[in-house]
N, C-alpha and C. Protein backbone atom coordinates (compact mmCIF):
# COMPACT_ATOMS: atom_id res chain seq x y z
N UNK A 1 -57.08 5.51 38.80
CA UNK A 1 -56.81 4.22 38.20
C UNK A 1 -56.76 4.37 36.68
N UNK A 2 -55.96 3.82 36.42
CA UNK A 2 -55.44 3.12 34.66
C UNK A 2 -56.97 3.04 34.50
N UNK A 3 -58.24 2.24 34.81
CA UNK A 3 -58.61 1.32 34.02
C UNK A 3 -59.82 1.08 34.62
N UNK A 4 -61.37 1.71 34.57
CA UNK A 4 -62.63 1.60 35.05
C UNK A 4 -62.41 0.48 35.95
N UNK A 5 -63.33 0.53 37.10
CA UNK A 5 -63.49 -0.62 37.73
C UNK A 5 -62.49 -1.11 38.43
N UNK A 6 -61.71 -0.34 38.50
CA UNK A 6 -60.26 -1.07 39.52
C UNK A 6 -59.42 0.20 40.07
N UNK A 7 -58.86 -0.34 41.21
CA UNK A 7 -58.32 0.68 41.32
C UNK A 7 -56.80 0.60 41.55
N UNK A 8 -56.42 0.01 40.18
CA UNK A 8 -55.26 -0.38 39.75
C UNK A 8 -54.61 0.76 39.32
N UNK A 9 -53.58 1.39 39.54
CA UNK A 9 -52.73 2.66 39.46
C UNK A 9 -51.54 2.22 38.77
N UNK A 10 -50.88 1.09 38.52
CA UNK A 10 -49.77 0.51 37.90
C UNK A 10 -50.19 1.26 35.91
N UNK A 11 -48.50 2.24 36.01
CA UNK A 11 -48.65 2.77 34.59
C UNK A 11 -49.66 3.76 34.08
N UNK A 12 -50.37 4.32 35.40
CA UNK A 12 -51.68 5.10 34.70
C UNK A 12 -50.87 6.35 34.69
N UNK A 13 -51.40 7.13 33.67
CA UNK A 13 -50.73 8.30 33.03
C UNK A 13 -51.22 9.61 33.98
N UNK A 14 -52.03 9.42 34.82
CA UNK A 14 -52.35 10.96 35.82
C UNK A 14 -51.09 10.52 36.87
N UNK A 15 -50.26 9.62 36.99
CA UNK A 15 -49.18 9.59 37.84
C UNK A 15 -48.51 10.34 36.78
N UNK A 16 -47.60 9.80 35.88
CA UNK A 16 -46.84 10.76 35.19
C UNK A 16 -47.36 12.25 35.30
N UNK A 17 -48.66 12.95 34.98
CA UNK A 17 -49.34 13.89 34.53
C UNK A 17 -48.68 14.69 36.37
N UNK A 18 -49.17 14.23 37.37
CA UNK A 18 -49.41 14.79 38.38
C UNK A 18 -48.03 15.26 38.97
N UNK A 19 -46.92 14.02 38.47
CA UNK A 19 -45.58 14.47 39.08
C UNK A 19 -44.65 15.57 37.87
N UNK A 20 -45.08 15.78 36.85
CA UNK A 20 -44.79 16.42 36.13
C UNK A 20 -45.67 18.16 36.25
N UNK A 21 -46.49 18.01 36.78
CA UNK A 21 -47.64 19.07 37.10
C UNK A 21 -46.60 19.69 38.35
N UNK A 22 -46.30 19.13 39.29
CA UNK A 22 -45.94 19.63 40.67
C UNK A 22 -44.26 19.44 40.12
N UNK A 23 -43.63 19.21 39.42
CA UNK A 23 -42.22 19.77 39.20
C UNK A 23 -42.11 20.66 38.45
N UNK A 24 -43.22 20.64 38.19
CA UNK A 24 -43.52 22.49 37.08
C UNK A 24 -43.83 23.87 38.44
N UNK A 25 -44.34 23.55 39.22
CA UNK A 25 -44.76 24.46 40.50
C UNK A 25 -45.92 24.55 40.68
N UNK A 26 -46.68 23.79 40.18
CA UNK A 26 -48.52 23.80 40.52
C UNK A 26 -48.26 23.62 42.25
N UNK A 27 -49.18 24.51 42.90
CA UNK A 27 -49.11 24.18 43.73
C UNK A 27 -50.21 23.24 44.72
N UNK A 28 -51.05 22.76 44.02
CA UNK A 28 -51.63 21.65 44.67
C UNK A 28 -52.63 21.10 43.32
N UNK A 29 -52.40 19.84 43.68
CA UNK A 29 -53.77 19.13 43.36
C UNK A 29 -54.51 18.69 43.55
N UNK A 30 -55.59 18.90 43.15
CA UNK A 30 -56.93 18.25 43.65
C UNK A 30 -57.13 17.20 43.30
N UNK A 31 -57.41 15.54 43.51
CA UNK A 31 -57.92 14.76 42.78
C UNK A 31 -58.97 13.93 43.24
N UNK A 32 -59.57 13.09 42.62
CA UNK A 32 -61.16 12.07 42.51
C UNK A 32 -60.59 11.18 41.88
N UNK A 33 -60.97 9.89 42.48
CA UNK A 33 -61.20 8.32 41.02
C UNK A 33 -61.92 7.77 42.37
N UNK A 34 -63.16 7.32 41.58
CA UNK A 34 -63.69 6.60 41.97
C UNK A 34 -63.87 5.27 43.30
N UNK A 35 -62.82 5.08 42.72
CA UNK A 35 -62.17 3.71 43.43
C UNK A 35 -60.64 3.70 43.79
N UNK A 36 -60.03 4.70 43.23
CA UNK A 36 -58.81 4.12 43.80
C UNK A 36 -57.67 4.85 44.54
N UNK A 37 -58.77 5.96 45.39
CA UNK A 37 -58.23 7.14 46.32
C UNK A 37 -57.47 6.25 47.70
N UNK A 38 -57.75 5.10 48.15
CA UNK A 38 -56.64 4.78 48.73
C UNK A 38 -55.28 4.10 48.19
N UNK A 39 -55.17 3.16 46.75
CA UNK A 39 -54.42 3.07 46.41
C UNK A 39 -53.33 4.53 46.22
N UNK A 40 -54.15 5.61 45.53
CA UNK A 40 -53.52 6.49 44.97
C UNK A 40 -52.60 7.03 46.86
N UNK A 41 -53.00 7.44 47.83
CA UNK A 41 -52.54 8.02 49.08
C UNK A 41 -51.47 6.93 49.61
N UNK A 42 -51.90 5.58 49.29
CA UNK A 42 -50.70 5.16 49.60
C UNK A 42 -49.11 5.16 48.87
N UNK A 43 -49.56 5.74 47.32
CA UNK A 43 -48.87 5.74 46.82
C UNK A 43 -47.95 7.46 46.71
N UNK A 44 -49.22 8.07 47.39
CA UNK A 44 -48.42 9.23 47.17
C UNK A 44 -48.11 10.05 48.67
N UNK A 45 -49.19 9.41 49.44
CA UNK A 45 -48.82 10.25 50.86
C UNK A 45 -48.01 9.35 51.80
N UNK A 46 -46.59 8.95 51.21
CA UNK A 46 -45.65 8.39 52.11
C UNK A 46 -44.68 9.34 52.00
N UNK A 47 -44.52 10.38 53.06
CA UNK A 47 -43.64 11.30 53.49
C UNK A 47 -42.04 10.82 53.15
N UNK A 48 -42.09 9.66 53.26
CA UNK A 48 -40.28 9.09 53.36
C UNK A 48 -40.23 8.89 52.26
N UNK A 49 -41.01 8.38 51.15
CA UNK A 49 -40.53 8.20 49.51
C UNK A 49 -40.98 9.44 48.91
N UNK A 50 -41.88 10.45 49.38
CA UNK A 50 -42.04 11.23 48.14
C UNK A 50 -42.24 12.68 48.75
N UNK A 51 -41.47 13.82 48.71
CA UNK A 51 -41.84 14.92 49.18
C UNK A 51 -42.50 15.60 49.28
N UNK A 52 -43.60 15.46 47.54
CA UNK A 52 -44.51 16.07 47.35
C UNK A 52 -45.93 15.85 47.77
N UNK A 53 -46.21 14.97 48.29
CA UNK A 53 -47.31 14.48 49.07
C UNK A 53 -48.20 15.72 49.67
N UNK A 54 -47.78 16.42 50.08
CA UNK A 54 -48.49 17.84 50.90
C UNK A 54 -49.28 18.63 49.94
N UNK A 55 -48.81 18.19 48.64
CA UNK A 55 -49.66 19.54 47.48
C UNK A 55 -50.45 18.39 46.79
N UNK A 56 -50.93 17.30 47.26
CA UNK A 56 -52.11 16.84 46.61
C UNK A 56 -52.98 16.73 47.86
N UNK A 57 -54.06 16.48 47.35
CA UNK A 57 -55.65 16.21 48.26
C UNK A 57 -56.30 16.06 47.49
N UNK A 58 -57.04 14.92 48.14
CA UNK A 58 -57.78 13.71 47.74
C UNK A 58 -59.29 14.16 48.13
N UNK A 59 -60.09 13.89 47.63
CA UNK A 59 -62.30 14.88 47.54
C UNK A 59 -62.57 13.69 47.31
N UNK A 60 -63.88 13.31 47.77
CA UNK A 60 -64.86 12.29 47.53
C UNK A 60 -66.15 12.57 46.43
N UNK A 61 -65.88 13.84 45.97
CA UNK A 61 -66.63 13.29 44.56
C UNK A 61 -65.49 14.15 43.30
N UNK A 62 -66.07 14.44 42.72
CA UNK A 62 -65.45 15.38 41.53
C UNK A 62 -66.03 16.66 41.23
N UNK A 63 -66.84 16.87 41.89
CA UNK A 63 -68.06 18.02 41.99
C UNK A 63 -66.61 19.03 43.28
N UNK A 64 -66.04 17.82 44.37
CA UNK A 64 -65.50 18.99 45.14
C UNK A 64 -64.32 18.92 44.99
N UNK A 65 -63.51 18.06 43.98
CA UNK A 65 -61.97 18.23 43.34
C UNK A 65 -62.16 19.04 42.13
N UNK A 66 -63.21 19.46 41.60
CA UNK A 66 -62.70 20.87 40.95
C UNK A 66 -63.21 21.88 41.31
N UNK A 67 -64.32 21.98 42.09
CA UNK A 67 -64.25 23.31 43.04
C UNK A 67 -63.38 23.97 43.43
N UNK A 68 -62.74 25.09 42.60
CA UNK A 68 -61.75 26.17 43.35
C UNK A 68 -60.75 25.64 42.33
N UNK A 69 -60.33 24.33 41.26
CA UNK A 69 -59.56 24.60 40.71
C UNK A 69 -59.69 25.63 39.54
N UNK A 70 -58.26 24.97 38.58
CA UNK A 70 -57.59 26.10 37.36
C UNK A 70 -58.12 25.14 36.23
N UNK A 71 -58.27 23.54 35.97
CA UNK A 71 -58.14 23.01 35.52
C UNK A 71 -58.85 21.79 35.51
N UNK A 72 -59.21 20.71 34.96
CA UNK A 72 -59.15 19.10 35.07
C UNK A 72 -58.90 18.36 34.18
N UNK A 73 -58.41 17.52 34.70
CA UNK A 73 -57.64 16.00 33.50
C UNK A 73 -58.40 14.87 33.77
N UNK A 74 -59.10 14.50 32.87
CA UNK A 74 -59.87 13.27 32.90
C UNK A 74 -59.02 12.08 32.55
N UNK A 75 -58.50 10.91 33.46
CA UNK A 75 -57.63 10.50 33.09
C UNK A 75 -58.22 9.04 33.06
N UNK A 76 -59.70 8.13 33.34
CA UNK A 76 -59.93 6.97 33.37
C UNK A 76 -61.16 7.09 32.91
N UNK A 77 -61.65 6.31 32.35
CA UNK A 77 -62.87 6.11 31.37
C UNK A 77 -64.09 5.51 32.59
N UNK A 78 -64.38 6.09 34.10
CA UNK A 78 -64.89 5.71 34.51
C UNK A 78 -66.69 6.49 33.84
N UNK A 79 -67.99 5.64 33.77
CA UNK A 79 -68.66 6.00 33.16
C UNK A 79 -69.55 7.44 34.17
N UNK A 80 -69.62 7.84 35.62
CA UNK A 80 -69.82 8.89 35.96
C UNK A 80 -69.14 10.27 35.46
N UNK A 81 -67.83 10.13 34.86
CA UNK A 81 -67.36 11.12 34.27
C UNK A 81 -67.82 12.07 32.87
N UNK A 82 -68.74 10.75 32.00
CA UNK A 82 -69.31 11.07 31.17
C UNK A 82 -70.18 11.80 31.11
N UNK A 83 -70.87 12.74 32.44
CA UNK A 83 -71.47 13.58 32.87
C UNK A 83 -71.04 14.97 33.98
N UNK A 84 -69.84 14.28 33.24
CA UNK A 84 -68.75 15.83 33.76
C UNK A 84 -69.14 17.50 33.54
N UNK A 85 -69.43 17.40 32.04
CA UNK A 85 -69.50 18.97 31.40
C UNK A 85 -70.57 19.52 32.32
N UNK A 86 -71.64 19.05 33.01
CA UNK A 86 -72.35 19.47 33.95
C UNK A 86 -71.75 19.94 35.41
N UNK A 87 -71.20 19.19 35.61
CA UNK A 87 -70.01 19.62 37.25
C UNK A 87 -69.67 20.57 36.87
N UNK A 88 -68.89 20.71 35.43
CA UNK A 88 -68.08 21.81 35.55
C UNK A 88 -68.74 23.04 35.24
N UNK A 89 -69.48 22.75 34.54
CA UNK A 89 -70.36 24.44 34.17
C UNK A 89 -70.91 24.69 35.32
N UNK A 90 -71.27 24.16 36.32
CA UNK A 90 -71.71 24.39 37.37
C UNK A 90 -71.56 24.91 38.35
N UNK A 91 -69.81 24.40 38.29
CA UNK A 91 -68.79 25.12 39.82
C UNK A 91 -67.90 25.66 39.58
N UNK A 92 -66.94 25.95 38.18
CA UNK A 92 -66.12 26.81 37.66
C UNK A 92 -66.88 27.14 36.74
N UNK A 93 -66.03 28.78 36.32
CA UNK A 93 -66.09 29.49 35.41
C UNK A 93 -65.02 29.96 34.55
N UNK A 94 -64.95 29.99 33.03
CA UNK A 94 -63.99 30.42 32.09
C UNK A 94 -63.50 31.57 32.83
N UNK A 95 -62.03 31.24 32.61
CA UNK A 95 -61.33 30.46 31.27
C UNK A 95 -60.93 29.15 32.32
N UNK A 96 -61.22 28.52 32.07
CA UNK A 96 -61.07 27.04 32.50
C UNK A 96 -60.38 26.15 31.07
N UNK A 97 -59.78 25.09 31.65
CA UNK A 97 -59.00 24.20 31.03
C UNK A 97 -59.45 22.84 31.24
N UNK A 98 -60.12 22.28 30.29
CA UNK A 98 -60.59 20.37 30.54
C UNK A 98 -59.65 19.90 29.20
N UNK A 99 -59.03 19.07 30.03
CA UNK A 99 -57.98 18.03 29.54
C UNK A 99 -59.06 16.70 29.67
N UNK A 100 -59.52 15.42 28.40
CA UNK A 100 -60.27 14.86 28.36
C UNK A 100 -59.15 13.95 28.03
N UNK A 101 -58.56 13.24 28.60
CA UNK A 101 -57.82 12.08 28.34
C UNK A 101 -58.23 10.67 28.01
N UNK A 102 -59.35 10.57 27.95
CA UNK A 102 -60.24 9.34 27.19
C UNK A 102 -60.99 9.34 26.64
N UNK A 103 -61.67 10.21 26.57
CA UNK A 103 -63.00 11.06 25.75
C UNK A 103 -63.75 11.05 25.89
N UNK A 104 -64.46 11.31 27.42
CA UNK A 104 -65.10 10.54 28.50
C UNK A 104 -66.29 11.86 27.98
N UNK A 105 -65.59 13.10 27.36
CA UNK A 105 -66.77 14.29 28.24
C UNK A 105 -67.65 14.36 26.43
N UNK A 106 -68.70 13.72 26.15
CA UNK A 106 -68.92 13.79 24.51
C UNK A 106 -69.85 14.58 24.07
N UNK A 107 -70.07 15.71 25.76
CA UNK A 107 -71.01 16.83 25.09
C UNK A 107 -70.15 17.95 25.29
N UNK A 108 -68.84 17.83 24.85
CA UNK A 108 -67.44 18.87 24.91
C UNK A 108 -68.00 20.17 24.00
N UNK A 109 -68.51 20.02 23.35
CA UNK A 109 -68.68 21.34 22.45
C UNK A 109 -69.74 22.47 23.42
N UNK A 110 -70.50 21.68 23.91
CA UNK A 110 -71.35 23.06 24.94
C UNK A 110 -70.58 23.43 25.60
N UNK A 111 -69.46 23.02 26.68
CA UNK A 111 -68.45 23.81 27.12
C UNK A 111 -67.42 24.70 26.19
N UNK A 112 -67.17 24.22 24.87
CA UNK A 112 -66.65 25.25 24.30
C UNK A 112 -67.00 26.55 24.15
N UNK A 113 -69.00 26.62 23.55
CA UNK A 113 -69.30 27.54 23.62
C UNK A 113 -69.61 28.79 24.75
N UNK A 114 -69.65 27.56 25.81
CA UNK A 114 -69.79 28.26 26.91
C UNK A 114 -68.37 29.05 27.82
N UNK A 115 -67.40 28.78 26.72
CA UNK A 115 -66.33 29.60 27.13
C UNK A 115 -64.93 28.79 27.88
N UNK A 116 -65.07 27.51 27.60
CA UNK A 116 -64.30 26.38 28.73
C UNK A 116 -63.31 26.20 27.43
N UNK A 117 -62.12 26.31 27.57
CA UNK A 117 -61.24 25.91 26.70
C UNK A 117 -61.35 23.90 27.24
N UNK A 118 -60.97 23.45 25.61
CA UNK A 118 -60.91 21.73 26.05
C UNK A 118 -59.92 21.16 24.83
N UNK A 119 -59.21 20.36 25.77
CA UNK A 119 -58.26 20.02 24.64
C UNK A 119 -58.43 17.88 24.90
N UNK A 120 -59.20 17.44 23.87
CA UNK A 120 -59.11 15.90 24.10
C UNK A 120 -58.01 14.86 23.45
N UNK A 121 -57.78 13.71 24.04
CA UNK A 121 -56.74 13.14 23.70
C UNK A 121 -57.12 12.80 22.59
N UNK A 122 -55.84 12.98 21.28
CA UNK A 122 -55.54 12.62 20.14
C UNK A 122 -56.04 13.41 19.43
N UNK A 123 -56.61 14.95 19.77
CA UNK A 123 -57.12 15.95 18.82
C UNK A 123 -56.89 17.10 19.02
N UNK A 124 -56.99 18.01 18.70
CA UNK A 124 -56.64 19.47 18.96
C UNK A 124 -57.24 20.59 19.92
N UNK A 125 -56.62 21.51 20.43
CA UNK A 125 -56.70 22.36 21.52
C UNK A 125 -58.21 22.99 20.60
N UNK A 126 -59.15 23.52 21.75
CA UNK A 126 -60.44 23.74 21.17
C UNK A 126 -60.83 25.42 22.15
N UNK A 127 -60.23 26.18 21.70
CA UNK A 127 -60.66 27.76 22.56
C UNK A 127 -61.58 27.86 22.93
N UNK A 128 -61.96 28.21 24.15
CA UNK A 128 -62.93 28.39 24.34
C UNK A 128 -63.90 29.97 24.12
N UNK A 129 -65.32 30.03 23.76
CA UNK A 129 -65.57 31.15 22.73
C UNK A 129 -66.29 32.28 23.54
C-alpha cells in the first residue's frame, strides 16, 4: 500500500518498482505489506491480465520476504518497518541492497557499517563498509 493503514495500492510506487524489476529479468519477488497482500494478489495474480504473476510471492511477515533475497525496497511508511535494520542483519548477509523509500529504516548507518549497502529516498547511494 501507498499509505500506512490501508491497503490502498492506487499509484503506489512498489507497483511501478515491481513491474519494472521483472521487465528487467529479476526473477522473482518476494513481497510483505502489512495489510494489503490481498489487494496486492488481486491485482497481480490474475493470469488473464498479467503474465507475470508467477515471479511474485506474497510472505506473511518481512522477516520471511527477505529471507533468501538480493535486496529490499521499503516502499510504505508502515511503523513495524522502522525496525527493519534488525530483520535484516539477522537473515541476510552483505553485500545486500536496502532501498528505503520513506525513510522508515533511521538506524541505516549500523547497516552501513555492518557491510549492507543502503540507498534512501532523496539522498545518496551509501556503500556498504
Amino acid at each position: 500500500a501507498f499509505k500506512k493503514r490501508t491497503n490502498d495500492m492506487r499509484d503506489s510506487a512498489a507497483l511501478k518498482v515491481v513491474e519494472a524489476l521483472l521487465a528487467k529479468g529479476v526473477a522473482e519477488i518476494r513481497a510483505y505489506d502489512p495489510l494489503a497482500e490481498e489487494a496486492a494478489q488481486s491485482y497481480w495474480f490474475n493470469p488473464e491480465n498479467n503474465h507475470l504473476f508467477s515471479r511474485i510471492k506474497y510472505f506473511g511477515s518481512a522477516k520471511e520476504a527477505i529471507a533468501g533475497s538480493d535486496a529490499v525496497y521499503v516502499s510504505t511508511d508502515w511503523e513495524e518497518f522502522r525496525g527493519l535494520s534488525h530483520t535484516i542483519d539477522t537473515n541476510v548477509k552483505p553485500p545486500y541492497l536496502v532501498i528505503d523509500g520513506r525513510r522508515m529504516i533511521p538506524d541505516f548507518q549500523t547497516l552501513v557499517e555492518k557491510g549492507f549497502d543502503f540507498l534512501p529516498v532523496g539522498g545518496g547511494f551509501l556503500k556498504g563498509k
